[in-house]
C-alpha atoms as a PDB file:
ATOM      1  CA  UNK A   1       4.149  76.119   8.963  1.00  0.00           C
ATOM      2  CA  UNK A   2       7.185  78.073  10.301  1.00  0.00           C
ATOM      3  CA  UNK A   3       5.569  81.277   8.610  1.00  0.00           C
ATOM      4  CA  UNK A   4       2.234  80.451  10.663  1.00  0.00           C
ATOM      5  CA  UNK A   5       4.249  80.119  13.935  1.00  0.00           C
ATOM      6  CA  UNK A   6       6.193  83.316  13.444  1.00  0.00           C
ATOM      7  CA  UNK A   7       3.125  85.426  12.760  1.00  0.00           C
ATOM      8  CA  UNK A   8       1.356  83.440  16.064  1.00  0.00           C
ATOM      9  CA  UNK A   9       4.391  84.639  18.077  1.00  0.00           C
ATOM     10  CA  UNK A  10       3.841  87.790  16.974  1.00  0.00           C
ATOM     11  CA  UNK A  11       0.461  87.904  17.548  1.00  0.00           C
ATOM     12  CA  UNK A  12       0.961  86.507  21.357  1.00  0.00           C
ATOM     13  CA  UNK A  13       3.425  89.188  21.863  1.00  0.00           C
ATOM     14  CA  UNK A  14       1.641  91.742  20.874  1.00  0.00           C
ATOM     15  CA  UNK A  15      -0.750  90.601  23.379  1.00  0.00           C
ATOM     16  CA  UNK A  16       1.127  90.676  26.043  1.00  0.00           C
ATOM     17  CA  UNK A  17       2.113  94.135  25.042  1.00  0.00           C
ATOM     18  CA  UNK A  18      -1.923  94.661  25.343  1.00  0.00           C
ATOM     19  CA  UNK A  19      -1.614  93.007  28.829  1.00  0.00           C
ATOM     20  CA  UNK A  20       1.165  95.659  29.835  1.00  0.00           C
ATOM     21  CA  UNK A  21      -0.681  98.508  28.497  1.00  0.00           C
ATOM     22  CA  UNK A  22      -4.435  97.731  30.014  1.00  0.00           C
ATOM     23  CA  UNK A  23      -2.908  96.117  33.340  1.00  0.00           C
ATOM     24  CA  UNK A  24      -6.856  96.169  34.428  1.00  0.00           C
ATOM     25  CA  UNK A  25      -7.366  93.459  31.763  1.00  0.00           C
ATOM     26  CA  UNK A  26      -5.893  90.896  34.556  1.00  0.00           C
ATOM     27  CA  UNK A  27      -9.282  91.879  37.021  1.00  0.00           C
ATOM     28  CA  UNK A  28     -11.701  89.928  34.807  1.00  0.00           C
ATOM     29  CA  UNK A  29      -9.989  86.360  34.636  1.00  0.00           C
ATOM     30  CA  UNK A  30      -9.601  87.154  38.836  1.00  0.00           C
ATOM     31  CA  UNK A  31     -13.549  88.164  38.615  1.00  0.00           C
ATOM     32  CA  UNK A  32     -13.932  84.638  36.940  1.00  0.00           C
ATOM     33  CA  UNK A  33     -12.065  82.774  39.514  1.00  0.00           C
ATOM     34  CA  UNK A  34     -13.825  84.111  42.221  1.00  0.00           C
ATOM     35  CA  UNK A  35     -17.311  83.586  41.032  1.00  0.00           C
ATOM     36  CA  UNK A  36     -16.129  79.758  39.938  1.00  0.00           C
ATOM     37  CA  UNK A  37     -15.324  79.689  43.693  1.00  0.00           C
ATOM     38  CA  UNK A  38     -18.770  80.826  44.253  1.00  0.00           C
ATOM     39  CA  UNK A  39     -20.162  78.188  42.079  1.00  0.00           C
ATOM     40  CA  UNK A  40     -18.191  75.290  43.335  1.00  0.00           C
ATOM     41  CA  UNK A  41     -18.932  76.212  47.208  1.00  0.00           C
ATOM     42  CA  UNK A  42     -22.869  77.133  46.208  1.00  0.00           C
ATOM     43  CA  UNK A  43     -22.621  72.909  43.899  1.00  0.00           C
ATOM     44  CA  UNK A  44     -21.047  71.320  47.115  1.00  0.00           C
ATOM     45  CA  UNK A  45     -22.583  72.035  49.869  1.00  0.00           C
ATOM     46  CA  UNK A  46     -26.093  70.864  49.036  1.00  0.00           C
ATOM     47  CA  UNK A  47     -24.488  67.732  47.673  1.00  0.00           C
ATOM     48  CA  UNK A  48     -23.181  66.706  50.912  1.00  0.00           C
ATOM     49  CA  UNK A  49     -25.694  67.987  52.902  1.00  0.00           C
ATOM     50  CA  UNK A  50     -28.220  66.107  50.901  1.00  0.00           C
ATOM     51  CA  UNK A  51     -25.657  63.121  50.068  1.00  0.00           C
ATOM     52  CA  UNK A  52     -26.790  63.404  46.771  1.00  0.00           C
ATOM     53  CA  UNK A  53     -23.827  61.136  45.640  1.00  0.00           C
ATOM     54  CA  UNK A  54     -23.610  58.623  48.580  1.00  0.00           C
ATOM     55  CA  UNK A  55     -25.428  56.043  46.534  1.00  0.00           C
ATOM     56  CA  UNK A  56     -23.174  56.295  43.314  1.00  0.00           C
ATOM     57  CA  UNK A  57     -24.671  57.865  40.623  1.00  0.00           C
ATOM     58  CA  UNK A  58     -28.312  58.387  39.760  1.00  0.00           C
ATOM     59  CA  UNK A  59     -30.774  60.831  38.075  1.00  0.00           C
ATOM     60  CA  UNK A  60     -30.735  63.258  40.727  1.00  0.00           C
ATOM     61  CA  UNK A  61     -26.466  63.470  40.453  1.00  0.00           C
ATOM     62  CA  UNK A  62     -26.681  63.549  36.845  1.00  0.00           C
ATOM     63  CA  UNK A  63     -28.866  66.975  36.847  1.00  0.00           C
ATOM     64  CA  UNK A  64     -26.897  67.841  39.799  1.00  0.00           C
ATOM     65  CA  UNK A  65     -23.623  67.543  37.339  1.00  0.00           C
ATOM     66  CA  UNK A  66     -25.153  68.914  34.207  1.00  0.00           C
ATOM     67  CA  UNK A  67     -26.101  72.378  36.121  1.00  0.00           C
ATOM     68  CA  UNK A  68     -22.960  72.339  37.838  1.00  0.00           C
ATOM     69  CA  UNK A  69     -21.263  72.497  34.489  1.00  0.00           C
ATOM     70  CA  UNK A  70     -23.574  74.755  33.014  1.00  0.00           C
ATOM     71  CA  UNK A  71     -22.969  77.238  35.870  1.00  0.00           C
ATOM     72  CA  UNK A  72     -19.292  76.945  35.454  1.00  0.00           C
ATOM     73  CA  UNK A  73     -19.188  77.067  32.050  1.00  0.00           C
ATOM     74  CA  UNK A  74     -21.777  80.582  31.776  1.00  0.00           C
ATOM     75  CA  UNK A  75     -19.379  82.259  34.536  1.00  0.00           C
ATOM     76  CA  UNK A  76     -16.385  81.331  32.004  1.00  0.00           C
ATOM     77  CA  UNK A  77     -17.976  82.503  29.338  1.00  0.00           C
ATOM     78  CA  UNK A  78     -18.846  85.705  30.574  1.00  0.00           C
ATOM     79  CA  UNK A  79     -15.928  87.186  31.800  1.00  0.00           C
ATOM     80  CA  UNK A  80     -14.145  85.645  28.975  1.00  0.00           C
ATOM     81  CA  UNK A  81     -16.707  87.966  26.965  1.00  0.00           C
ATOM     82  CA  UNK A  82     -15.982  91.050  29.045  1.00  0.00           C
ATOM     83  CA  UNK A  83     -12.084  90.222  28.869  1.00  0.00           C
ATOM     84  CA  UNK A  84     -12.820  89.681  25.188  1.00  0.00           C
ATOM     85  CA  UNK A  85     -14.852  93.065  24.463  1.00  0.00           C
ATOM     86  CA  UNK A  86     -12.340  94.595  26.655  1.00  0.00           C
ATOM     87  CA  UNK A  87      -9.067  93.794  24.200  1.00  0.00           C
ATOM     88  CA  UNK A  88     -11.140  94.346  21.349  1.00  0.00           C
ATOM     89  CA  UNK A  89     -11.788  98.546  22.162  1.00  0.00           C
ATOM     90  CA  UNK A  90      -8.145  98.559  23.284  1.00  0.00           C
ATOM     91  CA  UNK A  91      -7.216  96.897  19.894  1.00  0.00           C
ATOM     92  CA  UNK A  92      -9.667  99.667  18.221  1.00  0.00           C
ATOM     93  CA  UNK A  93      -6.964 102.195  19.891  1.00  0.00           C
ATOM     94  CA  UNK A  94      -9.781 103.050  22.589  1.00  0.00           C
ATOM     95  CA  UNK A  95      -8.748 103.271  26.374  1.00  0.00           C
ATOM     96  CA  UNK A  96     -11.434 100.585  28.041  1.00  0.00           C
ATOM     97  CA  UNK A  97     -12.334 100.303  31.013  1.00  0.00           C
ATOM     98  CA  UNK A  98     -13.997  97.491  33.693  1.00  0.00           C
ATOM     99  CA  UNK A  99     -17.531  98.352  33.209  1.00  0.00           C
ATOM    100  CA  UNK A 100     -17.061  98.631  29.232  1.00  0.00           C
ATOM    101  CA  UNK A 101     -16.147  95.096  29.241  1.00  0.00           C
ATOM    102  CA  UNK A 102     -18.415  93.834  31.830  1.00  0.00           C
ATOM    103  CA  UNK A 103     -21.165  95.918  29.564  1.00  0.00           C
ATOM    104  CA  UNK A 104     -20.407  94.262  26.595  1.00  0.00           C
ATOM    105  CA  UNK A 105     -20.523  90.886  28.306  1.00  0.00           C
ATOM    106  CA  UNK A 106     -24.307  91.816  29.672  1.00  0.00           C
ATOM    107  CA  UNK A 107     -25.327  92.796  26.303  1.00  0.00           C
ATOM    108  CA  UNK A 108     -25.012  89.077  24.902  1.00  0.00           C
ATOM    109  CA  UNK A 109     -25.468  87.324  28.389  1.00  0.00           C
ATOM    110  CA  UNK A 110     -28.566  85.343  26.315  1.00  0.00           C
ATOM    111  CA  UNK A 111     -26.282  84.011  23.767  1.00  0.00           C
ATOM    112  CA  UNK A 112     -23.239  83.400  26.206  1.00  0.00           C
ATOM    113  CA  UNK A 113     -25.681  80.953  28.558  1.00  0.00           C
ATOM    114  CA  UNK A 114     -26.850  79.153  25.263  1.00  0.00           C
ATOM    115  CA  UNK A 115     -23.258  78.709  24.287  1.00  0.00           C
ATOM    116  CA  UNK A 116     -22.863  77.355  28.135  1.00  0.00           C
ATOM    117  CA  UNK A 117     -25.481  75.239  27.641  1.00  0.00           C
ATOM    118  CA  UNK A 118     -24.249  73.443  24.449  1.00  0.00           C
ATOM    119  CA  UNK A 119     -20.528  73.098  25.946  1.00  0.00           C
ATOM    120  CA  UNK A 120     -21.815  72.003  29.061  1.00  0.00           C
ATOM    121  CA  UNK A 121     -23.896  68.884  27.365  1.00  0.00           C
ATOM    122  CA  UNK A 122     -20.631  68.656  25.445  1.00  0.00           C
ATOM    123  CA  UNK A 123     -18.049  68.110  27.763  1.00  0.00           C
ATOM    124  CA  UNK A 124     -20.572  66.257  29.713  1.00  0.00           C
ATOM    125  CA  UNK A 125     -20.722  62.991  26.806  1.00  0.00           C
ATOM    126  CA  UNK A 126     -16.739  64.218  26.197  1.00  0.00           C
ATOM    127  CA  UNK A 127     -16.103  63.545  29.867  1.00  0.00           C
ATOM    128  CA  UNK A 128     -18.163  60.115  29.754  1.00  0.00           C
ATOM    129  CA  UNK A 129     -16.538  58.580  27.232  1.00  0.00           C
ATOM    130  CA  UNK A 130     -12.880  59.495  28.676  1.00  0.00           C
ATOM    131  CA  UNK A 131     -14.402  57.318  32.065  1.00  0.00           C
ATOM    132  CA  UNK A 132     -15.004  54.136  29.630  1.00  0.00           C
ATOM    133  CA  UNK A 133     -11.633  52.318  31.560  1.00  0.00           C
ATOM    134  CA  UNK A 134     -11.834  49.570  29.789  1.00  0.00           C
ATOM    135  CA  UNK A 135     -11.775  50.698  26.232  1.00  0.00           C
ATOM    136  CA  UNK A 136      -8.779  52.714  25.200  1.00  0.00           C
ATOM    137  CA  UNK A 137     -10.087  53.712  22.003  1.00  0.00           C
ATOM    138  CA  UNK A 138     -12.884  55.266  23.386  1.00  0.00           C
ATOM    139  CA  UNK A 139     -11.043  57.299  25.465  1.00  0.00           C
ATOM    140  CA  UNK A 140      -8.474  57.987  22.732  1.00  0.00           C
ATOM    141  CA  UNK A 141     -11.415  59.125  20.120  1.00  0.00           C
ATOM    142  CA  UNK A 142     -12.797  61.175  23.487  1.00  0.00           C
ATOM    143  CA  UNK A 143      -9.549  63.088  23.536  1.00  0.00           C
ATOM    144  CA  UNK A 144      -9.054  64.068  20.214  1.00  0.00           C
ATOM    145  CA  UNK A 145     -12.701  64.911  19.805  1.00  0.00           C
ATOM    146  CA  UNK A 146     -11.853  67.174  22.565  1.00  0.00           C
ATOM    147  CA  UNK A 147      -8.892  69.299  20.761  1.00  0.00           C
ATOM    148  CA  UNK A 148     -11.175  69.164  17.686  1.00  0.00           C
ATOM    149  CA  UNK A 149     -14.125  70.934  19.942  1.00  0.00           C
ATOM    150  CA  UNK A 150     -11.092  73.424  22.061  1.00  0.00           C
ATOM    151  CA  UNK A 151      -9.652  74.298  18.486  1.00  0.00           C
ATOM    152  CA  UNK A 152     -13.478  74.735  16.568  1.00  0.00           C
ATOM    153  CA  UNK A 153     -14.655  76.838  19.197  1.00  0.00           C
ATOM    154  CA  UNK A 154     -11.914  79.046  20.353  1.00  0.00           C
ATOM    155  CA  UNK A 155     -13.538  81.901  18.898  1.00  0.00           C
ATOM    156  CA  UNK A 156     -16.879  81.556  19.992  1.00  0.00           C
ATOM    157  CA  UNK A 157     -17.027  84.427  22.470  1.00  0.00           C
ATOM    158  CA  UNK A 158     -15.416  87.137  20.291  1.00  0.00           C
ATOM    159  CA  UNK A 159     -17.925  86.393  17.531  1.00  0.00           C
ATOM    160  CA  UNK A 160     -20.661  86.927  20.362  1.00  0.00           C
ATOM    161  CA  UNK A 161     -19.354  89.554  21.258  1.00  0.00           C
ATOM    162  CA  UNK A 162     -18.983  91.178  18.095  1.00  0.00           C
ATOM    163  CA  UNK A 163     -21.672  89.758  15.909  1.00  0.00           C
ATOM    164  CA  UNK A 164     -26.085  89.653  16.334  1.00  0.00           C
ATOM    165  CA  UNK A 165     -25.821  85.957  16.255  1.00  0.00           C
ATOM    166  CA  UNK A 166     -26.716  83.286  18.273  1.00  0.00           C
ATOM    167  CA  UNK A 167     -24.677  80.314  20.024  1.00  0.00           C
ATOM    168  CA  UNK A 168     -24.952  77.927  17.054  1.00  0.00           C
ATOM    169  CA  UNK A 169     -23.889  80.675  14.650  1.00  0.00           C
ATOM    170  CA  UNK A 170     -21.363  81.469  16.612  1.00  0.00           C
ATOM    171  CA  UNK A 171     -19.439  77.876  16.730  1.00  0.00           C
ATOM    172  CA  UNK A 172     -19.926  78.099  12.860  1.00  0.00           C
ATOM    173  CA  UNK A 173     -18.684  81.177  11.832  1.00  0.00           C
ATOM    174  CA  UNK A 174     -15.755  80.222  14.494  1.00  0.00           C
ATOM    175  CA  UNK A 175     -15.268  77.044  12.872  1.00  0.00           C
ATOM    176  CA  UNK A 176     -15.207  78.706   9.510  1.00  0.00           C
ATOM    177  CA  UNK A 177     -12.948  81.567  11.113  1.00  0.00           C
ATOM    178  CA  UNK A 178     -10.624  78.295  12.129  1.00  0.00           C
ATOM    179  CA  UNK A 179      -9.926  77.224   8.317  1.00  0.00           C
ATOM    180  CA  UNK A 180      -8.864  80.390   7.330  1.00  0.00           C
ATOM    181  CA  UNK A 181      -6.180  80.760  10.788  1.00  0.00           C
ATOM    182  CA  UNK A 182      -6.040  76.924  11.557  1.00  0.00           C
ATOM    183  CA  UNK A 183      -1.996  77.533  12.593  1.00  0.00           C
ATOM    184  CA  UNK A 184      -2.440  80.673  13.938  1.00  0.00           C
ATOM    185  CA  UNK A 185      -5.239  78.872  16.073  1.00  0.00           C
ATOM    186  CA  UNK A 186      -3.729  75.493  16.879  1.00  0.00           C
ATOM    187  CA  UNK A 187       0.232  77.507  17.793  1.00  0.00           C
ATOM    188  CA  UNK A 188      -1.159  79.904  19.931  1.00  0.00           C
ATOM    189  CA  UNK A 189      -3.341  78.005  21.868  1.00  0.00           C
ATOM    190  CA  UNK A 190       0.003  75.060  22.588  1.00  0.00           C
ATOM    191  CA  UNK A 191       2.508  77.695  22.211  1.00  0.00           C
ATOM    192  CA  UNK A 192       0.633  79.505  25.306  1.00  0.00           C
ATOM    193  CA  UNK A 193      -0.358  76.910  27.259  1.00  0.00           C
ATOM    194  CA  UNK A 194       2.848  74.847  26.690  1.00  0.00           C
ATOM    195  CA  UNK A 195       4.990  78.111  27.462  1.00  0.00           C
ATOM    196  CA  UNK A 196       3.125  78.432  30.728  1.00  0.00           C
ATOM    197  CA  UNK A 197       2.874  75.086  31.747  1.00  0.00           C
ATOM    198  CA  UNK A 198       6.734  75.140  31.558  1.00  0.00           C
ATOM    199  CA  UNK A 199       6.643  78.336  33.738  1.00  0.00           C
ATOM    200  CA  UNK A 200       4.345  76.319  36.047  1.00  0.00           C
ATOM    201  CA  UNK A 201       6.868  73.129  36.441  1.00  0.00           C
ATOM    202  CA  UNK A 202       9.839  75.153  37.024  1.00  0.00           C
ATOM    203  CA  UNK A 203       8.005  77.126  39.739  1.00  0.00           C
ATOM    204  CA  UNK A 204       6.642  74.478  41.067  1.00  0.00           C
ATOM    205  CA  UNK A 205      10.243  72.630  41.506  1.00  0.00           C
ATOM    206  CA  UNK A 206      11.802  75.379  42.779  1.00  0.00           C
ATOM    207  CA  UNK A 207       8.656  75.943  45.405  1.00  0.00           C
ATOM    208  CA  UNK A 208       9.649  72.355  46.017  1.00  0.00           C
ATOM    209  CA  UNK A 209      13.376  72.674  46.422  1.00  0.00           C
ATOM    210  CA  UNK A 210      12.914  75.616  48.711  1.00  0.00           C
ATOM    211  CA  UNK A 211      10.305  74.485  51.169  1.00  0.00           C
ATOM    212  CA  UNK A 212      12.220  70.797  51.384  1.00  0.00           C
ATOM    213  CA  UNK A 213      15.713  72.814  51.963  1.00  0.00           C
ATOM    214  CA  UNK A 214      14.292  75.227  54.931  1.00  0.00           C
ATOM    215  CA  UNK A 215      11.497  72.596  56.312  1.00  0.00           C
ATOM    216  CA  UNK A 216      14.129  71.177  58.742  1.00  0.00           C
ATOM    217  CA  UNK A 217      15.588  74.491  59.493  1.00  0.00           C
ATOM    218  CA  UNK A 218      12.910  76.852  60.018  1.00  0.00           C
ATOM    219  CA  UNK A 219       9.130  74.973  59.469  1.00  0.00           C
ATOM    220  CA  UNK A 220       8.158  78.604  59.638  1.00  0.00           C
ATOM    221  CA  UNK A 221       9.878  79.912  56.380  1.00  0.00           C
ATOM    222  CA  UNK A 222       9.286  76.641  54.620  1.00  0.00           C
ATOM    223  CA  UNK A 223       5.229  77.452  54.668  1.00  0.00           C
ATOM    224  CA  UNK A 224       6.177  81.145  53.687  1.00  0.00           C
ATOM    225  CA  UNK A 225       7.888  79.499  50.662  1.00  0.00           C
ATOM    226  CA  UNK A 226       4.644  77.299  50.248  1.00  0.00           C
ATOM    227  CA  UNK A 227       2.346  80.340  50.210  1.00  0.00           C
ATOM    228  CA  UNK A 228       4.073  82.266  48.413  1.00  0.00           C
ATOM    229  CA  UNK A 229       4.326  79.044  45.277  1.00  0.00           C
ATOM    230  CA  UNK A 230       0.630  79.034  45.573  1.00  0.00           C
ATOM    231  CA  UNK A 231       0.167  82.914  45.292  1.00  0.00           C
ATOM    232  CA  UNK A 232       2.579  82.514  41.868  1.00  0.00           C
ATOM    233  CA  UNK A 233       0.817  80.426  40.318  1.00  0.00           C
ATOM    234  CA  UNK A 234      -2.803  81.416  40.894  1.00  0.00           C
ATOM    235  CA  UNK A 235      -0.952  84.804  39.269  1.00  0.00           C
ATOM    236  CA  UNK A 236       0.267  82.922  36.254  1.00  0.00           C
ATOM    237  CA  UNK A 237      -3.266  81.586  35.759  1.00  0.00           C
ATOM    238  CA  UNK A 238      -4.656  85.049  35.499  1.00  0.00           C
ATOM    239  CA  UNK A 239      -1.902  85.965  33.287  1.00  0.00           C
ATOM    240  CA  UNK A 240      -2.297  83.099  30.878  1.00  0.00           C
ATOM    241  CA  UNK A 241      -6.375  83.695  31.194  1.00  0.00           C
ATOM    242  CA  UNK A 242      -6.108  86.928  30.204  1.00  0.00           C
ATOM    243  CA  UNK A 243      -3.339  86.858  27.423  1.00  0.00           C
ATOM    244  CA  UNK A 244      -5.682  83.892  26.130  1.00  0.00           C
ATOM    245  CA  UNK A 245      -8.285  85.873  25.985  1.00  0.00           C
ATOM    246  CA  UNK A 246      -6.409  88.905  24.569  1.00  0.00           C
ATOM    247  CA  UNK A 247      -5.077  86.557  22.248  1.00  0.00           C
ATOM    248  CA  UNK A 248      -8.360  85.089  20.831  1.00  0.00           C
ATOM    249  CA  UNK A 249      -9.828  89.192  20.260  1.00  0.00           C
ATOM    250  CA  UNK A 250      -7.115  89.681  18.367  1.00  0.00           C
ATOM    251  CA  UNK A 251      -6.772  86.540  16.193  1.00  0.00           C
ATOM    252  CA  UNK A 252     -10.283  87.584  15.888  1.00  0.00           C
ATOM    253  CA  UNK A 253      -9.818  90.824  13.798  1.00  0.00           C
ATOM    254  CA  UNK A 254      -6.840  89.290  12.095  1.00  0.00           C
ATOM    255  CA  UNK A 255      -9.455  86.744  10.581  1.00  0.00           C
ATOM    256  CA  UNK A 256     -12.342  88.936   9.749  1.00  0.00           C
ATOM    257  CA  UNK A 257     -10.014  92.236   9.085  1.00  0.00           C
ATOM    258  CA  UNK A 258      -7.161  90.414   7.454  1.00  0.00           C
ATOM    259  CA  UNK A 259      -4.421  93.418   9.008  1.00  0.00           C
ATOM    260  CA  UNK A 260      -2.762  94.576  11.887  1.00  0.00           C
ATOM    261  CA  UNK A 261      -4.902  95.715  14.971  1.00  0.00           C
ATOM    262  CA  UNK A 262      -4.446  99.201  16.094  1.00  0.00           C
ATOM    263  CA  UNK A 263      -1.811  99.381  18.307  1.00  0.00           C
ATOM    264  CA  UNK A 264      -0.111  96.168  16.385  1.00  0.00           C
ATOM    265  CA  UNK A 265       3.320  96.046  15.236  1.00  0.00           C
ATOM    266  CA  UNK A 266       2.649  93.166  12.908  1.00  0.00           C
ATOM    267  CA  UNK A 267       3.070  94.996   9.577  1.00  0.00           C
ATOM    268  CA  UNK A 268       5.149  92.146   8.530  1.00  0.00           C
ATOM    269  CA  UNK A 269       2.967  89.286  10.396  1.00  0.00           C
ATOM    270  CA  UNK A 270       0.438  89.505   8.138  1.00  0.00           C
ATOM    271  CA  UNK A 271       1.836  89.442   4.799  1.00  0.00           C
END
């Protein structure tokens, strides 16, 4: 195990080494967030202009839901893809640029909505069995079925990317791709998202600390401390977005290649 975290340290900093080199790699996941915006405003409006969910839940809602999900899910997905084809010509020792990943996306958009289609009816019955209150198991079998499905399908969209298959192909060869890296897998997704959700806390106190200490004394500079909290971490977001995505092209050609990316230092990594 503590060989498989070293060489998934290695291979997260070497992303973030990608993420230094290609700075432009950061415009996709801020791409993504805007179009989720998009997708949110374009879900909620109707639904309170139409009080579609006034009466509780109903037929009408539940199609309202499922497309809502799909829609997030397929704008995800494809800038993840264009992130993802992205990394993978810088890891080929190319120079890429915005369109080349946005290209490569737009090649495979078919696939990419039929993956969004199958992970939207998934987290869909995922998220209704996590609302059963009053069964704990339930919920408890809900969440682990839910790392299973993270973990099984985290490389998905480079295998679209890369390969002439289709969505259910895809999850297969990336739960396949999963037994042969399972710790490189399971580390780097916690050892990112648990490095950045510390990031997030501390920033978060400090924002807290700061706009508490200056709130009596200047109301003004408090809110500049405020903004600028909420400017950090919607810029950690797009960092950890992008290094995930960086992350998952690389652990990519690590399983299919079985060496060192151009561009790698990981000689040793992948003994």
């Amino acid at each position: 195990m503590f060989e498989k975290f070293s060489r998934s340290w290695e291979l997260v900093k070497a992303s973030a080494a990608v993420l230094r080199s290609d700075k432009e790699l950061l415009l996709f996941p801020v791409l993504s967030s805007i179009a989720t915006l998009v997708v949110v405003a374009t879900f909620l409006v109707p639904a309170f202009a139409l009080r579609i969910f006034e009466h509780g839940h109903g037929p009408a809602s539940a199609v309202l839901g499922f497309l809502f999900y799909l829609c997030q899910y397929f704008v995800i997905f494809f800038f993840n893809a264009a992130l993802v084809s992205a990394a993978l010509i810088r890891l080929d020792g190319r120079d890429p640029t915005l369109m080349d990943g946005l290209n490569g996306a737009m090649s495979r958009v078919v696939p990419i909505l039929g993956y969004a289609a199958i992970a939207a009816t998934v987290g869909l019955l995922l998220q209704a069995l996590r609302n059963r209150e009053n069964n704990f198991l339930v919920r408890m079998v809900a969440s682990g079925l839910g790392v299973a499905w993270t973990l099984s399908t985290f490389l998905v969209v480079p295998v679209l990317v890369q390969e002439n298959v289709g969505p259910i192909d895809a999850i297969k060869q990336s739960v396949g791709l999963l037994k042969r890296t399972w710790g490189e897998n399971a580390i780097g997704n916690v050892g990112i998202g648990a490095a950045f959700g510390l990031i997030f806390v501390m920033t978060i106190l400090v924002a807290v600390a700061l706009v508490v200490a200056t709130l009596q004394v200047s109301p003004a500079l408090a809110i500049a401390f405020a903004v600028i909290a909420v400017l950090a971490l919607v810029f950690l977001g797009v960092v950890q977005s992008a290094l995930s995505g960086i992350y998952s092209a690389a652990l990519y050609r690590y399983a299919t290649v079985g060496e060192a990316p151009q561009g790698f230092a990981l000689q040793n990594a992948f003994k």
